[in-house]
C-alpha atoms as a PDB file:
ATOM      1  CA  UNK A   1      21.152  19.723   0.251  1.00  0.00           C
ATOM      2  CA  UNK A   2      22.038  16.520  -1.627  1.00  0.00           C
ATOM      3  CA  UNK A   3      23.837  15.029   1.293  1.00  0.00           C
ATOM      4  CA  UNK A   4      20.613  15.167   3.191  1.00  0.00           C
ATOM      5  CA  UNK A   5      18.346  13.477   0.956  1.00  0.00           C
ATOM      6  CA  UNK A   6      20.895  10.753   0.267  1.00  0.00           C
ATOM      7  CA  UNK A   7      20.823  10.169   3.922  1.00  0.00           C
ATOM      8  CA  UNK A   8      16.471   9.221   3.781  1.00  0.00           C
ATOM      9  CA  UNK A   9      16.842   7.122   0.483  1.00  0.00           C
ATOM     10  CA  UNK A  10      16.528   3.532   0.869  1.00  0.00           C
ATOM     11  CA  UNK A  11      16.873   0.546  -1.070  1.00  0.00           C
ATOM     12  CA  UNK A  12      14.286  -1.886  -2.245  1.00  0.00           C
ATOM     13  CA  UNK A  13      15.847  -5.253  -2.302  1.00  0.00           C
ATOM     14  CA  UNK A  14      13.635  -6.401  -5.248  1.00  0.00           C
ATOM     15  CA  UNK A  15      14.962 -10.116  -5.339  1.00  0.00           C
ATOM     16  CA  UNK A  16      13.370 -10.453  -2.312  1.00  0.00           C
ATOM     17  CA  UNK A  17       9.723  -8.612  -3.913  1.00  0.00           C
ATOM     18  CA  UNK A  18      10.102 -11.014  -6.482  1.00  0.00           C
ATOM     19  CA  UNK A  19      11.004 -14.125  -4.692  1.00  0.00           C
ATOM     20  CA  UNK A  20       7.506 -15.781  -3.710  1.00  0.00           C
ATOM     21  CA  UNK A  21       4.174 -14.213  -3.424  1.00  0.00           C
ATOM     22  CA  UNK A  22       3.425 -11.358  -0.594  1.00  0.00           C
ATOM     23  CA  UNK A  23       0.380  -9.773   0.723  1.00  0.00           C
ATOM     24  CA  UNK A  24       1.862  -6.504   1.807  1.00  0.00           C
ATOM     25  CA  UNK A  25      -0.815  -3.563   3.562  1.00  0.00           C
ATOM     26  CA  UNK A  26       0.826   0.065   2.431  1.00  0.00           C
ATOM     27  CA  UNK A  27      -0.857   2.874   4.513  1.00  0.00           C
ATOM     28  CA  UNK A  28      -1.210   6.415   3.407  1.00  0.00           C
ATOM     29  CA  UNK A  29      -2.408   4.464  -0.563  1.00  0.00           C
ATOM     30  CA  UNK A  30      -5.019   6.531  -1.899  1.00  0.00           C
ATOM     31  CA  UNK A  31      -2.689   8.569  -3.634  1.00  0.00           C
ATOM     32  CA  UNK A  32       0.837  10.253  -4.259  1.00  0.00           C
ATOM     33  CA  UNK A  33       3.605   7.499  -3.102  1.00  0.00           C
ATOM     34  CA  UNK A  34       1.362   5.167  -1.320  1.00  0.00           C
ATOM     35  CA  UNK A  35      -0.736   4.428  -4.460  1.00  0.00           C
ATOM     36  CA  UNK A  36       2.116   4.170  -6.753  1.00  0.00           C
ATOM     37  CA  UNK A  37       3.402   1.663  -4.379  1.00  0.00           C
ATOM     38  CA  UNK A  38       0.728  -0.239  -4.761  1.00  0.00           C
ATOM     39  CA  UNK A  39       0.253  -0.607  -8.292  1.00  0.00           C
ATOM     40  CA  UNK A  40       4.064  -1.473  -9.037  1.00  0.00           C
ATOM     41  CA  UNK A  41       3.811  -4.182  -5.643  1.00  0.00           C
ATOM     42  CA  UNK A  42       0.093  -5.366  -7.577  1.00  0.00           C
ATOM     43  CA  UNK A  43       2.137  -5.533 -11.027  1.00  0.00           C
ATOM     44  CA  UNK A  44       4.497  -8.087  -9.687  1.00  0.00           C
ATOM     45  CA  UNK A  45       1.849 -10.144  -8.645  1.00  0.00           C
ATOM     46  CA  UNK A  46       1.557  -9.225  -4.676  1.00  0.00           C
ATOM     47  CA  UNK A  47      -1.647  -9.490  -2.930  1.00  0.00           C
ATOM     48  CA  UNK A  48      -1.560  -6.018  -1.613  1.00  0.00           C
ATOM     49  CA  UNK A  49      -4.309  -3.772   1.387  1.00  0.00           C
ATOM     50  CA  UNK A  50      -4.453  -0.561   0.196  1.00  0.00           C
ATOM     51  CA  UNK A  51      -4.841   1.194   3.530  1.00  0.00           C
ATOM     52  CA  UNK A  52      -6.520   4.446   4.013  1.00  0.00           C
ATOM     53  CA  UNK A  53      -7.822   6.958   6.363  1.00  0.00           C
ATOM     54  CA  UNK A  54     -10.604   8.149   3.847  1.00  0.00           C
ATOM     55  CA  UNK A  55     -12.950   5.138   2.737  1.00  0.00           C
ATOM     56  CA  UNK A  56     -14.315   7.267   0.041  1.00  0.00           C
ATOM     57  CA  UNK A  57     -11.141   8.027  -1.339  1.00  0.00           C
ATOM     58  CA  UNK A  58      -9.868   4.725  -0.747  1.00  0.00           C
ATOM     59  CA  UNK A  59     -12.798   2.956  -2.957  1.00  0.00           C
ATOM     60  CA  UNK A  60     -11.816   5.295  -5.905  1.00  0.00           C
ATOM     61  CA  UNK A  61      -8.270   4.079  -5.529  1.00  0.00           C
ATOM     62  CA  UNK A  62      -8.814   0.323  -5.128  1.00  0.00           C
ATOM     63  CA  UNK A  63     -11.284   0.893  -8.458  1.00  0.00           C
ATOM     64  CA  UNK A  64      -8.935   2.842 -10.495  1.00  0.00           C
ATOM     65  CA  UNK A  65      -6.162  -0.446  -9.587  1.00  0.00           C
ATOM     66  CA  UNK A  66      -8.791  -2.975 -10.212  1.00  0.00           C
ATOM     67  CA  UNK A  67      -9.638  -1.244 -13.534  1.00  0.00           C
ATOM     68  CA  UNK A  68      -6.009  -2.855 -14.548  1.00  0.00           C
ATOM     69  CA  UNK A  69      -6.589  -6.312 -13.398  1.00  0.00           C
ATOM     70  CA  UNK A  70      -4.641  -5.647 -10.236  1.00  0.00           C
ATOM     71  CA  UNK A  71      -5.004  -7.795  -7.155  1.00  0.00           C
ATOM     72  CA  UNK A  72      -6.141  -5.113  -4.313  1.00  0.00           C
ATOM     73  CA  UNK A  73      -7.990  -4.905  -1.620  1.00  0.00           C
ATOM     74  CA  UNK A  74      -9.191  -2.275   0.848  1.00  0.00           C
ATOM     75  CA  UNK A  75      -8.376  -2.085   4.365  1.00  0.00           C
ATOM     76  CA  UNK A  76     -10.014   1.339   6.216  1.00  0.00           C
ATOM     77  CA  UNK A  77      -7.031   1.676   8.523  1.00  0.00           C
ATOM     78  CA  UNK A  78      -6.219   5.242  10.421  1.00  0.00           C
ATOM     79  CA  UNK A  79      -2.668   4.803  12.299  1.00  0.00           C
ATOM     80  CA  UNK A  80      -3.582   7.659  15.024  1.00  0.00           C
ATOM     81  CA  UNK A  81      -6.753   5.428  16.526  1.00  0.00           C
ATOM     82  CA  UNK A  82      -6.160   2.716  18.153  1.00  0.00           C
ATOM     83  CA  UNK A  83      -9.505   1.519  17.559  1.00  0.00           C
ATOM     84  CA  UNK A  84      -9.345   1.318  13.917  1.00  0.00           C
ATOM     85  CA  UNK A  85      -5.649  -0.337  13.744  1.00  0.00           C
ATOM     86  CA  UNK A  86      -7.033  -3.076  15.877  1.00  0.00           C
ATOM     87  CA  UNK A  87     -10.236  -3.258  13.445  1.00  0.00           C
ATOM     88  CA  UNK A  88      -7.848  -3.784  10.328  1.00  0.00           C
ATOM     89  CA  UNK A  89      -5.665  -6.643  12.123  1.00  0.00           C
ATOM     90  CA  UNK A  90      -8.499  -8.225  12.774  1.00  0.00           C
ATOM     91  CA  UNK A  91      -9.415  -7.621   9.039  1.00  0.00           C
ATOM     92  CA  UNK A  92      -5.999  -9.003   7.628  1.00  0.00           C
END
């Protein structure tokens, strides 16, 4: 069992996070992973889209970051519709 989940870790290379400023979108970041992402990317000074399916859910998010002085924005962004991908490029 530990073999396996070695096999789906990966590394961060964080010199290059903190190198220069990013905007970076991370889908799936109105909660669990996604959102955590987002804060710790915010934290280092990023520019970072919080993308999400839910725009409800994502406005709670994006307040709860902003509530910390983070620098986040919302993109509404689901990655099964065409439609709304090309919407969010547009949007970025």
């Amino acid at each position: 069992f530990n073999r396996s989940i070695r096999k789906f870790c990966c590394k961060i290379d964080h010199k290059f996070l903190l190198m220069e400023r990013k905007v970076i979108l991370v889908t799936g970041a109105n909660k669990g992973i996604g959102f955590e992402i987002v804060r710790q990317l915010a934290k280092l000074g990023h520019e970072v889209l919080l993308a999400s399916r839910d725009e409800h859910k994502g406005k709670e998010a994006l307040l709860s970051l902003q509530s910390e002085n983070l620098n986040v924005r919302i993109v509404p962004l689901d990655i099964t519709d065409e439609s709304s991908i090309k919407k969010s490029v547009l949007y970025v």
